[in-house]
C-alpha atoms as a PDB file:
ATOM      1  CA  UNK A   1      63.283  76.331  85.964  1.00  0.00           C
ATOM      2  CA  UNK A   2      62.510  79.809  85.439  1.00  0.00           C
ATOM      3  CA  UNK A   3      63.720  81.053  88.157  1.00  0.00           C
ATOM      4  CA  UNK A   4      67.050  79.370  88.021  1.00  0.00           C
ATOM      5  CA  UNK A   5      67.296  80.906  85.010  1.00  0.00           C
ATOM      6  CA  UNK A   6      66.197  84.110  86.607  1.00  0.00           C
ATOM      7  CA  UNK A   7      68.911  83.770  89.579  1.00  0.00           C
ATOM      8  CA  UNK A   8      71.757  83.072  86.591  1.00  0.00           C
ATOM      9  CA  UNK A   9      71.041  86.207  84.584  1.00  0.00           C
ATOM     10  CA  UNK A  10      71.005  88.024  87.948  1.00  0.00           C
ATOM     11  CA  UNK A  11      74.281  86.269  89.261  1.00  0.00           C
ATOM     12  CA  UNK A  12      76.037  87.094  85.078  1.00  0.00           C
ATOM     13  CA  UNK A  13      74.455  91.060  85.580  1.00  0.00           C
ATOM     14  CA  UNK A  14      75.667  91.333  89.160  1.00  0.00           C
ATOM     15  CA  UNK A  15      79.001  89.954  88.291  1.00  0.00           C
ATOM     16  CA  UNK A  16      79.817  92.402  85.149  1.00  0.00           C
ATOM     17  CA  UNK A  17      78.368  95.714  87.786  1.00  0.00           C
ATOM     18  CA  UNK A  18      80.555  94.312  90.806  1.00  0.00           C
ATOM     19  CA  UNK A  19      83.273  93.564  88.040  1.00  0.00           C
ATOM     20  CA  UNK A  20      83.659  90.023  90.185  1.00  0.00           C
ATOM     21  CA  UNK A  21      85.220  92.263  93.378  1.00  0.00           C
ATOM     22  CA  UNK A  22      82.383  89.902  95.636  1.00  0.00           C
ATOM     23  CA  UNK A  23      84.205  86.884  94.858  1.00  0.00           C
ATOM     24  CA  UNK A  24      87.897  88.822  95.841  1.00  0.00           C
ATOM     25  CA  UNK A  25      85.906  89.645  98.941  1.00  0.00           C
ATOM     26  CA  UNK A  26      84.254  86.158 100.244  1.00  0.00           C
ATOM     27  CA  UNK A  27      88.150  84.857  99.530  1.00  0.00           C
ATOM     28  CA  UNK A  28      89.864  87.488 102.114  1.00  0.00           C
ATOM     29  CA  UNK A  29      90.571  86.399 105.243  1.00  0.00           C
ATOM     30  CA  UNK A  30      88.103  87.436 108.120  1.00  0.00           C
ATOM     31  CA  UNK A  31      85.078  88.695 105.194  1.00  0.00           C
ATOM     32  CA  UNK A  32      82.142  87.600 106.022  1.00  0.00           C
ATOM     33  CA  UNK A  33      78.570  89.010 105.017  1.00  0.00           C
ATOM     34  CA  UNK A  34      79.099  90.487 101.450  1.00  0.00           C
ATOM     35  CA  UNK A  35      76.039  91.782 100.689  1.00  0.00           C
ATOM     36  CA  UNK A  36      74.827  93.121  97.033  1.00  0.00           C
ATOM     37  CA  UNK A  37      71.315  94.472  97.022  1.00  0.00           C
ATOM     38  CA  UNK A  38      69.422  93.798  94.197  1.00  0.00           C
ATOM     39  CA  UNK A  39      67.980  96.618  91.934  1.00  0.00           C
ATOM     40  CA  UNK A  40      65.483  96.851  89.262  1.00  0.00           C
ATOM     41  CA  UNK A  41      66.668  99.310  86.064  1.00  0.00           C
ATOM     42  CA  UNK A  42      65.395 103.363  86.433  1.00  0.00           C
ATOM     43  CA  UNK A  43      62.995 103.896  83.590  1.00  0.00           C
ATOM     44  CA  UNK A  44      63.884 106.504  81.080  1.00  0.00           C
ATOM     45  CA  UNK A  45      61.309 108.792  81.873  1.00  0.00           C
ATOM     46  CA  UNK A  46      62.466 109.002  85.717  1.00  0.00           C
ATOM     47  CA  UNK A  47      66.018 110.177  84.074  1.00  0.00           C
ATOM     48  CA  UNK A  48      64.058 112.772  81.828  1.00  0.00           C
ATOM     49  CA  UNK A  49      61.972 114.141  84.606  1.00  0.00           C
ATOM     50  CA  UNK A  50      65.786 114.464  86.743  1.00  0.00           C
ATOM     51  CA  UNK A  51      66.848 116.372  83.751  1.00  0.00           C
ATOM     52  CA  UNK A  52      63.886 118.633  83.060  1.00  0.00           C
ATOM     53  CA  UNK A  53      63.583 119.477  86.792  1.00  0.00           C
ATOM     54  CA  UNK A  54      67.579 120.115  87.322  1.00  0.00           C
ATOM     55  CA  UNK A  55      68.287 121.775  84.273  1.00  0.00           C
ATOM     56  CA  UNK A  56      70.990 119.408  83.737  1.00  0.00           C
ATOM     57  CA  UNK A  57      71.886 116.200  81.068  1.00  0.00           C
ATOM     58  CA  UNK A  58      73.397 112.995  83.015  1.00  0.00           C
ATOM     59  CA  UNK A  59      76.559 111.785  81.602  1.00  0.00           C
ATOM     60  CA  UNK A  60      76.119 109.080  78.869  1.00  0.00           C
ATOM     61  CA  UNK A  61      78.269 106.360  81.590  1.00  0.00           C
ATOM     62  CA  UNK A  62      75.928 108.032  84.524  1.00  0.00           C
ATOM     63  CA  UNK A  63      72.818 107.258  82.541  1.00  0.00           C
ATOM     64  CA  UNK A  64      74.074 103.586  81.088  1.00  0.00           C
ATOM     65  CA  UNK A  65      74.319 102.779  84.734  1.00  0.00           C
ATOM     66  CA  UNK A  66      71.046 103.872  85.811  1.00  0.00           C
ATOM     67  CA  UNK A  67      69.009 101.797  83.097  1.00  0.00           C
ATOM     68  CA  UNK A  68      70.748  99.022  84.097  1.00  0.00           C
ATOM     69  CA  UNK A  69      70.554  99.440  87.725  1.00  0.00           C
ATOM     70  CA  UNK A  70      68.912 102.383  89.713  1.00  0.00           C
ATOM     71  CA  UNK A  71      71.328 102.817  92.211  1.00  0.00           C
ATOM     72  CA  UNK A  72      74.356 100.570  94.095  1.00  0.00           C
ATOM     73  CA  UNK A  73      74.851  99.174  97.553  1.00  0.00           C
ATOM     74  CA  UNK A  74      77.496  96.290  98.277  1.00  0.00           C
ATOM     75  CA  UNK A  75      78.423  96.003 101.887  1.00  0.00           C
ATOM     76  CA  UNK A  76      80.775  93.574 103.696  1.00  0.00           C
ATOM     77  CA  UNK A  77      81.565  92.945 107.264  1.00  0.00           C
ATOM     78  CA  UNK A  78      84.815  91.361 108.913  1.00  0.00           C
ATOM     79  CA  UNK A  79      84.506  88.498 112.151  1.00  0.00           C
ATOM     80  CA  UNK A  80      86.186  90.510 115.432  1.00  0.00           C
ATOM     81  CA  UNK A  81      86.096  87.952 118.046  1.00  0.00           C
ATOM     82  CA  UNK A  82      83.170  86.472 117.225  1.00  0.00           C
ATOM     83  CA  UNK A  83      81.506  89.141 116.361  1.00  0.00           C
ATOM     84  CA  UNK A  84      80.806  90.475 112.636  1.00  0.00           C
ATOM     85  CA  UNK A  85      81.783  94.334 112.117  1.00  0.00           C
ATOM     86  CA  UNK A  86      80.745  96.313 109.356  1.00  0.00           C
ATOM     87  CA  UNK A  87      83.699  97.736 107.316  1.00  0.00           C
ATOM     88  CA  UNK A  88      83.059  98.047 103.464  1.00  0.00           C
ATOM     89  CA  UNK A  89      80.572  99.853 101.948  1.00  0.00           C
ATOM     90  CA  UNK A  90      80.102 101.170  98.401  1.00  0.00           C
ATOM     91  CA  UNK A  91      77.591 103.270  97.205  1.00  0.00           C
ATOM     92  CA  UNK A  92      75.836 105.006  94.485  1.00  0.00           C
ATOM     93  CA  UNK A  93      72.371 107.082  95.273  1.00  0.00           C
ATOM     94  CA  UNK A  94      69.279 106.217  93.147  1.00  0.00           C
ATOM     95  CA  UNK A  95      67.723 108.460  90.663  1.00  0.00           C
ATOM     96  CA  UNK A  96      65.133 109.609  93.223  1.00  0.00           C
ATOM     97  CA  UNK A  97      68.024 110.332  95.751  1.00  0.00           C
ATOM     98  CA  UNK A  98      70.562 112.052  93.318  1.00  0.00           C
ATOM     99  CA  UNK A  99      69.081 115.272  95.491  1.00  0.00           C
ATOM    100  CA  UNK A 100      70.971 118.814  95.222  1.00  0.00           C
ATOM    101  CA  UNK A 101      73.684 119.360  97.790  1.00  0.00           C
ATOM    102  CA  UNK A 102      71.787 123.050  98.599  1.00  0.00           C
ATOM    103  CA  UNK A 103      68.261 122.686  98.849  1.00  0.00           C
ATOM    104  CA  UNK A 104      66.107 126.089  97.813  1.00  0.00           C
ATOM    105  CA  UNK A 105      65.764 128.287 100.487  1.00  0.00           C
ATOM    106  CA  UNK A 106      62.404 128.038 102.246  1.00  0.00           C
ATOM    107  CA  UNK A 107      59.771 130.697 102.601  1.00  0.00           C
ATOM    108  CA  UNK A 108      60.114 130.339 106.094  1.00  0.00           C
ATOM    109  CA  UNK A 109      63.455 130.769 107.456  1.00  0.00           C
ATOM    110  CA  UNK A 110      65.280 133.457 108.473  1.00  0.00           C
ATOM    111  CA  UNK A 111      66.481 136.536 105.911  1.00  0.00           C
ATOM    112  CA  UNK A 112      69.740 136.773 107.575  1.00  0.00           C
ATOM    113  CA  UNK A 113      70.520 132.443 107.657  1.00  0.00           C
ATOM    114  CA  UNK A 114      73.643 131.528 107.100  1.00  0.00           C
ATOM    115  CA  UNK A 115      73.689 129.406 104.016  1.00  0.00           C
ATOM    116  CA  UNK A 116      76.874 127.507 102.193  1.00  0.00           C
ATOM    117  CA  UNK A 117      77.318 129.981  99.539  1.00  0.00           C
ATOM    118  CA  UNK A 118      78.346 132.298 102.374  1.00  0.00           C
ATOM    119  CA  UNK A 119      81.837 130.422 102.261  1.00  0.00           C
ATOM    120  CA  UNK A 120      82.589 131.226  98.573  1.00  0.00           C
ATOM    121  CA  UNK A 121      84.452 133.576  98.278  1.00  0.00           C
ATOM    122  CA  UNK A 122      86.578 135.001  94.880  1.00  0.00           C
ATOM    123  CA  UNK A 123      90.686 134.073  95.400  1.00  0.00           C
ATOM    124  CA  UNK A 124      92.866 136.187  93.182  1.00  0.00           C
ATOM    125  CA  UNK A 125      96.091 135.088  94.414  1.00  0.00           C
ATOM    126  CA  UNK A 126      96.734 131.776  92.865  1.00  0.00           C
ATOM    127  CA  UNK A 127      99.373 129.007  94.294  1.00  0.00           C
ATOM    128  CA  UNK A 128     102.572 128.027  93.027  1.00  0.00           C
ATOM    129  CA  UNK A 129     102.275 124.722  91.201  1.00  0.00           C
ATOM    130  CA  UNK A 130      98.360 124.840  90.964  1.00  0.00           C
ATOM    131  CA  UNK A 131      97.570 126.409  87.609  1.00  0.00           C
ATOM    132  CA  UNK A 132      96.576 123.233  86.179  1.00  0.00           C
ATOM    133  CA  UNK A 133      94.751 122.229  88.513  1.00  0.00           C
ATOM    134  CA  UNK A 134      90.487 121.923  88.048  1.00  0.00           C
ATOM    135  CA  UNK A 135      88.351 124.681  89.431  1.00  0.00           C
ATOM    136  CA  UNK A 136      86.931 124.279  92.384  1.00  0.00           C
ATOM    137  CA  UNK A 137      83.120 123.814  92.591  1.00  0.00           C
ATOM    138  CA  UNK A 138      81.351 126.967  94.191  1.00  0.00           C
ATOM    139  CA  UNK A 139      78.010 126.570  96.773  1.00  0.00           C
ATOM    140  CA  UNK A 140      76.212 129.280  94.853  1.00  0.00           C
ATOM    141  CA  UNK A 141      74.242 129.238  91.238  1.00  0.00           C
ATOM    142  CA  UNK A 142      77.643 128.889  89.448  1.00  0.00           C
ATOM    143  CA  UNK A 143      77.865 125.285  90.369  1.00  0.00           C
ATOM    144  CA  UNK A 144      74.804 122.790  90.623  1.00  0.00           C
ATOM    145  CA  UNK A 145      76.076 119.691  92.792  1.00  0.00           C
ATOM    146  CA  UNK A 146      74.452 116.486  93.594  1.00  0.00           C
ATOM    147  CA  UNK A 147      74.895 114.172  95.793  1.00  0.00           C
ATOM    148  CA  UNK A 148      76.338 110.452  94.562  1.00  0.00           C
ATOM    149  CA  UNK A 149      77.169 109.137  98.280  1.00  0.00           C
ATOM    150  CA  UNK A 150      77.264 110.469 101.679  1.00  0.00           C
ATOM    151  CA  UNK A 151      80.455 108.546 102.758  1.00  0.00           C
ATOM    152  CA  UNK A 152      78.930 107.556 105.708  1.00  0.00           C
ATOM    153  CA  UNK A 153      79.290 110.826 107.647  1.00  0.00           C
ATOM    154  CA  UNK A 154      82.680 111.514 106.495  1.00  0.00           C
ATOM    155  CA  UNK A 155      81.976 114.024 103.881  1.00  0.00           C
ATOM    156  CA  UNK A 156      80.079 113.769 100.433  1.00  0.00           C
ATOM    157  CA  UNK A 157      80.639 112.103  97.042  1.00  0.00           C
ATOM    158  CA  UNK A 158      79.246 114.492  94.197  1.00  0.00           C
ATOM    159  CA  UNK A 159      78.207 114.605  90.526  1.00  0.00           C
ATOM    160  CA  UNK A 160      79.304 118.690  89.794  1.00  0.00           C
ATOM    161  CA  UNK A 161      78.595 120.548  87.235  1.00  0.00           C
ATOM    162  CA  UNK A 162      80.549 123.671  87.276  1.00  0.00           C
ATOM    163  CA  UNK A 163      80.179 127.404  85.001  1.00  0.00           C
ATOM    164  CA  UNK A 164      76.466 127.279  84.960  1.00  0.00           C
ATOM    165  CA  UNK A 165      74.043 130.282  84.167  1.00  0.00           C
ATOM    166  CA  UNK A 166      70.306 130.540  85.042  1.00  0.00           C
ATOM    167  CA  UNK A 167      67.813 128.816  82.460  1.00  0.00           C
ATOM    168  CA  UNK A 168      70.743 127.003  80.441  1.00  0.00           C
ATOM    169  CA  UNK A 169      71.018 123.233  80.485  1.00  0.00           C
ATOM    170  CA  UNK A 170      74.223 122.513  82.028  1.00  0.00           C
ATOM    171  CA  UNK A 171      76.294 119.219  80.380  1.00  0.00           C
ATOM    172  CA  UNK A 172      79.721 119.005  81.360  1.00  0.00           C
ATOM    173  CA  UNK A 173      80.466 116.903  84.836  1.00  0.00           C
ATOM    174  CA  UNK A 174      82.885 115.766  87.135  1.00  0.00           C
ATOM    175  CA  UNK A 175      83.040 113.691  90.285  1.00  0.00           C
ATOM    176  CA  UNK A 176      84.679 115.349  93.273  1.00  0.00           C
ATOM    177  CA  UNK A 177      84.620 115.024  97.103  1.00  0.00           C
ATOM    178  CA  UNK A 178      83.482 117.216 100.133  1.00  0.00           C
ATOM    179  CA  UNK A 179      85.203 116.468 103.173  1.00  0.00           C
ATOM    180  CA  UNK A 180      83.854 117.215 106.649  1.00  0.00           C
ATOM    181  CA  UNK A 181      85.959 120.529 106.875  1.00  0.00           C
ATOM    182  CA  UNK A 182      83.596 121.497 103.397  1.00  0.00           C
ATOM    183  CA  UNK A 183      86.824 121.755 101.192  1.00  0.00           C
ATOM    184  CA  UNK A 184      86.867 120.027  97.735  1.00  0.00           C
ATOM    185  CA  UNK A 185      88.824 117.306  96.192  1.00  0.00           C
ATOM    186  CA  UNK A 186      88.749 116.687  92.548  1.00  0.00           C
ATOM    187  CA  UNK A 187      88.741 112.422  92.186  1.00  0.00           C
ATOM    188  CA  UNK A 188      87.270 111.891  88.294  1.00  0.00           C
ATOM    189  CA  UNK A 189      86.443 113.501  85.197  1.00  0.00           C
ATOM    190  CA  UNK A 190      84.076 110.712  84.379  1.00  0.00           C
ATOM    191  CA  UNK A 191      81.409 108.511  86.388  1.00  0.00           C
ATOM    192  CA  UNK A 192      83.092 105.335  84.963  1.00  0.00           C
ATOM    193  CA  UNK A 193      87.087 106.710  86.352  1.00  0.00           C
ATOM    194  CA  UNK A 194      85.035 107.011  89.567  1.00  0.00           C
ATOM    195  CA  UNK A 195      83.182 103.721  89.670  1.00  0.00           C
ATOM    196  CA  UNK A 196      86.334 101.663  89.260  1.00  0.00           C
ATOM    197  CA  UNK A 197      88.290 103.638  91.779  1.00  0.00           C
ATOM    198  CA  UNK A 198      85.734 102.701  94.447  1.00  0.00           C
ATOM    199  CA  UNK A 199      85.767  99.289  93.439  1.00  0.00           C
ATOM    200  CA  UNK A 200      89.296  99.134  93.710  1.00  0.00           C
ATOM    201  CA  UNK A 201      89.737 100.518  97.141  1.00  0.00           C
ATOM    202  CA  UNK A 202      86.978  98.104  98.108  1.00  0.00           C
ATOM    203  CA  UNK A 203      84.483 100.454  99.461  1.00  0.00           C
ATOM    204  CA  UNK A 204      86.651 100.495 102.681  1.00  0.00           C
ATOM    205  CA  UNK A 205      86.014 103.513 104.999  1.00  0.00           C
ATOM    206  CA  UNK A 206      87.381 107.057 104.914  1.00  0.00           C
ATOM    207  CA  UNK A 207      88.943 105.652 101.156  1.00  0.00           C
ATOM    208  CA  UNK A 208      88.023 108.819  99.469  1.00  0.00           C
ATOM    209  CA  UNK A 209      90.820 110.620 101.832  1.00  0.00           C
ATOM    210  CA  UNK A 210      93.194 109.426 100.490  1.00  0.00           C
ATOM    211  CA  UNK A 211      92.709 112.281  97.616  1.00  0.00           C
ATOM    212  CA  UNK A 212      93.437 114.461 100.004  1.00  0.00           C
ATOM    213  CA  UNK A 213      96.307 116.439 101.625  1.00  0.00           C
ATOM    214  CA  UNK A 214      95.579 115.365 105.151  1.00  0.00           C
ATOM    215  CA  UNK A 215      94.159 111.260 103.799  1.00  0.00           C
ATOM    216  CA  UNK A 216      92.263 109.403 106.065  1.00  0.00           C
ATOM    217  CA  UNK A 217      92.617 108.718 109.665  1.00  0.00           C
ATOM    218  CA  UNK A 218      94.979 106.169 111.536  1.00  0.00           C
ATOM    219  CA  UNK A 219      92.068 103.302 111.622  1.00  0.00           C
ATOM    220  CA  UNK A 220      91.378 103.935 108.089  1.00  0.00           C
ATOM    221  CA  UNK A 221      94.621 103.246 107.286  1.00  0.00           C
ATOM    222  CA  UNK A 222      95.144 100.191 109.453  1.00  0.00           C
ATOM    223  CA  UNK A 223      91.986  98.890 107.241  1.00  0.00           C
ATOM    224  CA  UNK A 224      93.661  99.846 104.614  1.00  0.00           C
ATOM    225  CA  UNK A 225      96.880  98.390 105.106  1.00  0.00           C
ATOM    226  CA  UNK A 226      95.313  94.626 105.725  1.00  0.00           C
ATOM    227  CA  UNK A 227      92.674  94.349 103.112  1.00  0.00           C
ATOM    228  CA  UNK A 228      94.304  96.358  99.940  1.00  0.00           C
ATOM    229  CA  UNK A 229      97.674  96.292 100.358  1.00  0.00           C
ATOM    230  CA  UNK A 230      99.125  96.746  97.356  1.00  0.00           C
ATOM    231  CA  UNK A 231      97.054  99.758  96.508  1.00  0.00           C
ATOM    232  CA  UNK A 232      97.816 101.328  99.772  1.00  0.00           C
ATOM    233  CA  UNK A 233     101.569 100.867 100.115  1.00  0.00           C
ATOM    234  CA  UNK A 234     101.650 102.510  96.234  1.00  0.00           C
ATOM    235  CA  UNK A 235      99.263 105.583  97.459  1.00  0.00           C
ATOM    236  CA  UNK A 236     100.965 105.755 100.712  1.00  0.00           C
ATOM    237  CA  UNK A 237     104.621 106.340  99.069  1.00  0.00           C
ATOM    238  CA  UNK A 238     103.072 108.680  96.478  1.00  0.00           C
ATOM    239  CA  UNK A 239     101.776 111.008  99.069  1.00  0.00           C
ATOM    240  CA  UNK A 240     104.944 111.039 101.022  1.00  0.00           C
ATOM    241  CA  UNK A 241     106.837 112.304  97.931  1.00  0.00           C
ATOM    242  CA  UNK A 242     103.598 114.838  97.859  1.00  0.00           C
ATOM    243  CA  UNK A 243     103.770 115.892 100.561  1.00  0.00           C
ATOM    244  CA  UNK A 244     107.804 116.041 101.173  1.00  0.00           C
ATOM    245  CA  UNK A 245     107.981 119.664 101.776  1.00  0.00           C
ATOM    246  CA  UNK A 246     105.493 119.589 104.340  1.00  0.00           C
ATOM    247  CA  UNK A 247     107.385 117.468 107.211  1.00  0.00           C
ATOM    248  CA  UNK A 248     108.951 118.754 109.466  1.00  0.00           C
ATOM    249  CA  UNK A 249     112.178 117.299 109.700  1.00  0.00           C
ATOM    250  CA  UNK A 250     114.787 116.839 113.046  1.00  0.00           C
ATOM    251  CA  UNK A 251     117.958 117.861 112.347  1.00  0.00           C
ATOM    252  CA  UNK A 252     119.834 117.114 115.452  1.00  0.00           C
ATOM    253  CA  UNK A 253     123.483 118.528 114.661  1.00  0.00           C
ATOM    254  CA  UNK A 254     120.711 122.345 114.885  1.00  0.00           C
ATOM    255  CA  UNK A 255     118.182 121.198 116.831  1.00  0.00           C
ATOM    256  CA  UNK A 256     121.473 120.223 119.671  1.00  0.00           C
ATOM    257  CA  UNK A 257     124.055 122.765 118.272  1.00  0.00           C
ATOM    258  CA  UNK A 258     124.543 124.694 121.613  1.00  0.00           C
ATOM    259  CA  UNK A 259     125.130 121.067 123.705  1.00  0.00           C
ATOM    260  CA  UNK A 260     127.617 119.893 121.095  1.00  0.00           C
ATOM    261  CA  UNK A 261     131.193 119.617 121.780  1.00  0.00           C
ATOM    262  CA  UNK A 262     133.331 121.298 119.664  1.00  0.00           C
ATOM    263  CA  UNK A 263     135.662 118.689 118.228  1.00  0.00           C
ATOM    264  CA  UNK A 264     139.529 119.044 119.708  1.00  0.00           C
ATOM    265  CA  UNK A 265     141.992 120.444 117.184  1.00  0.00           C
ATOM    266  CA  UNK A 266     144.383 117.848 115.591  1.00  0.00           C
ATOM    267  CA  UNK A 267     147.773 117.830 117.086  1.00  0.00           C
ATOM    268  CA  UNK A 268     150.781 118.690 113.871  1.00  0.00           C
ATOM    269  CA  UNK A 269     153.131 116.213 112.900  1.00  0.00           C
ATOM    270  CA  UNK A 270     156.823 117.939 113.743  1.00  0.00           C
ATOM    271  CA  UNK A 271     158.123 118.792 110.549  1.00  0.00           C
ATOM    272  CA  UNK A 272     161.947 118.083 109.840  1.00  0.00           C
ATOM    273  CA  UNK A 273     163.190 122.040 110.153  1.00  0.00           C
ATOM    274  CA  UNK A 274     162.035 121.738 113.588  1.00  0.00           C
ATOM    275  CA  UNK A 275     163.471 118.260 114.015  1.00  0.00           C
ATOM    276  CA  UNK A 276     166.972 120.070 112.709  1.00  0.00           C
ATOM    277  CA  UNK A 277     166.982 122.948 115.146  1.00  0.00           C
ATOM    278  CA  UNK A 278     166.224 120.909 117.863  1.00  0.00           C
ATOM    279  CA  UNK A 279     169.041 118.280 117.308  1.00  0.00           C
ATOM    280  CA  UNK A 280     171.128 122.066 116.822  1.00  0.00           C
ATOM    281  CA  UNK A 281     170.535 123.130 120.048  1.00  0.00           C
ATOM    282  CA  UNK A 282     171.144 120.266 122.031  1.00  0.00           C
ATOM    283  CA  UNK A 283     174.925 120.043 120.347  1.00  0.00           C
ATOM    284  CA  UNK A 284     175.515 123.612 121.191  1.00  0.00           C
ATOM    285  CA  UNK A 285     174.109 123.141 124.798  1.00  0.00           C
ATOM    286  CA  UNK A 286     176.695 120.047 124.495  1.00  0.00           C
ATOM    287  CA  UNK A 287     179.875 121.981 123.530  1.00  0.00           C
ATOM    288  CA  UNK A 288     179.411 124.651 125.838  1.00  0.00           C
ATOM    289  CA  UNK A 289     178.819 122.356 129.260  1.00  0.00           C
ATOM    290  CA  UNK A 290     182.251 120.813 127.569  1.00  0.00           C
ATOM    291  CA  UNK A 291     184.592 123.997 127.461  1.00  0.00           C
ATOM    292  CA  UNK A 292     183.190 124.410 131.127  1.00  0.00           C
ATOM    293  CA  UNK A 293     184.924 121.386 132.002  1.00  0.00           C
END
């Protein structure tokens, strides 16, 4: 008996995390193999000890999640002839792997090592259009970054806090992306914005590039286009209007201007003075071939 009633309350707190996105999953066509791994809450003093040693304060959403679950994995495969694939995965790192994105440089390597802060650089010429946009995170001590998930290999989810000094606790976060070309996309303000949008796009691969200029690759959006469809059409449209300016469009009356034929010039209706000196002249040309006679 107790552990049915164990196995409920896990099935009620698994339902409210997954916000019932399993049951969506097992009723697709072709899902098979949703797994949700099973966590036991961080302890407060774990999240303390990440704050003392980091210099930072969690979000209050960041830190509700952890004490009720120290960390998130849901997977899900699909049947390919037979065979089951792994497709979906969403992810949050633990408390004891929310590690920096730059680890301290080690006694031991080279003076001269490149590092990532070498690719910061200041900008002072700023875009049309792009004023409001959010700063972008920086690899050096104005930014401490942390890793939420690693995407797989196709870039980096991160918890960022941004305009931070040396010895000050930093408090103000945001969730943004690092693609494999190490250029950053801003997807949240909060950890709760962030935690819905990968539950909506189903944890399916390459999703986060779809916050991107570029978004994700042909398979990714095959995947895409047969498990969320709805979503992807309404993305899909939005960044074509985005990105409008940055087709390049076929013109073919230019792009064949010299092998056109010039069109043939329209032929004048007669006009009635010209109808009266012809009808003129061929009564004078009458009267004279008369008096010859």
């Amino acid at each position: 008996m107790e552990e049915s009633k164990g196995n409920l309350a896990f099935k009620g707190v698994a339902e409210r995390l997954t916000l019932g996105i399993t049951r969506i999953l097992e009723n697709m066509p072709g899902v098979v193999d949703v797994r949700f791994a099973e966590r036991e809450p961080a302890e407060k003093r774990s999240l303390l000890s990440w704050e003392q040693k980091n210099t930072c304060i969690l979000p209050e959403d960041l830190r509700d999640f952890y004490l009720t679950t120290d960390g998130f994995t849901l997977t899900w495969s699909v049947k390919l002839d037979n065979e089951c694939v792994p497709l979906g995965c969403m992810m949050v790192n633990s408390v004891a792997r929310l590690c920096p994105l730059l680890q301290p440089v080690s006694l031991f390597s080279l003076p001269n090592a490149p590092s990532l802060a070498d690719l910061d650089w200041e900008e002072n010429d700023t875009k049309p259009g792009s004023e409001r946009a959010p700063a972008v995170p920086h690899f050096d001590s104005r930014s401490r970054i942390f890793e939420l998930d690693s995407c797989g290999g196709n870039g980096k989810v991160c918890l960022v806090y941004k305009n931070c000094t040396a010895g000050v606790v930093a408090q103000q976060s945001e969730i943004w992306f690092l693609d494999c070309s190490l250029c950053w996309h801003f997807l949240t303000a909060t950890f709760t914005s962030y935690y819905r949008l990968m539950i909506t796009h189903l944890g399916l691969p390459e999703w986060q590039y779809t916050f991107t200029p570029y978004g994700p690759s042909p398979q990714a959006k095959q995947w895409a286009s047969l498990y969320q469809p709805l979503t992807f059409s309404i993305e899909h449209s939005v960044a074509d209007a985005a990105g409008d300016s940055h087709l390049n469009k076929l013109d073919p009356t230019k792009a064949f201007k010299g092998k056109a034929k010039a069109p043939a010039p329209k032929k004048k209706p007669p006009s009635q003075c010209s109808l009266g000196n012809a009808a003129k002249s061929q009564g004078s040309t009458g009267r004279q071939s008369g008096a010859k006679r």
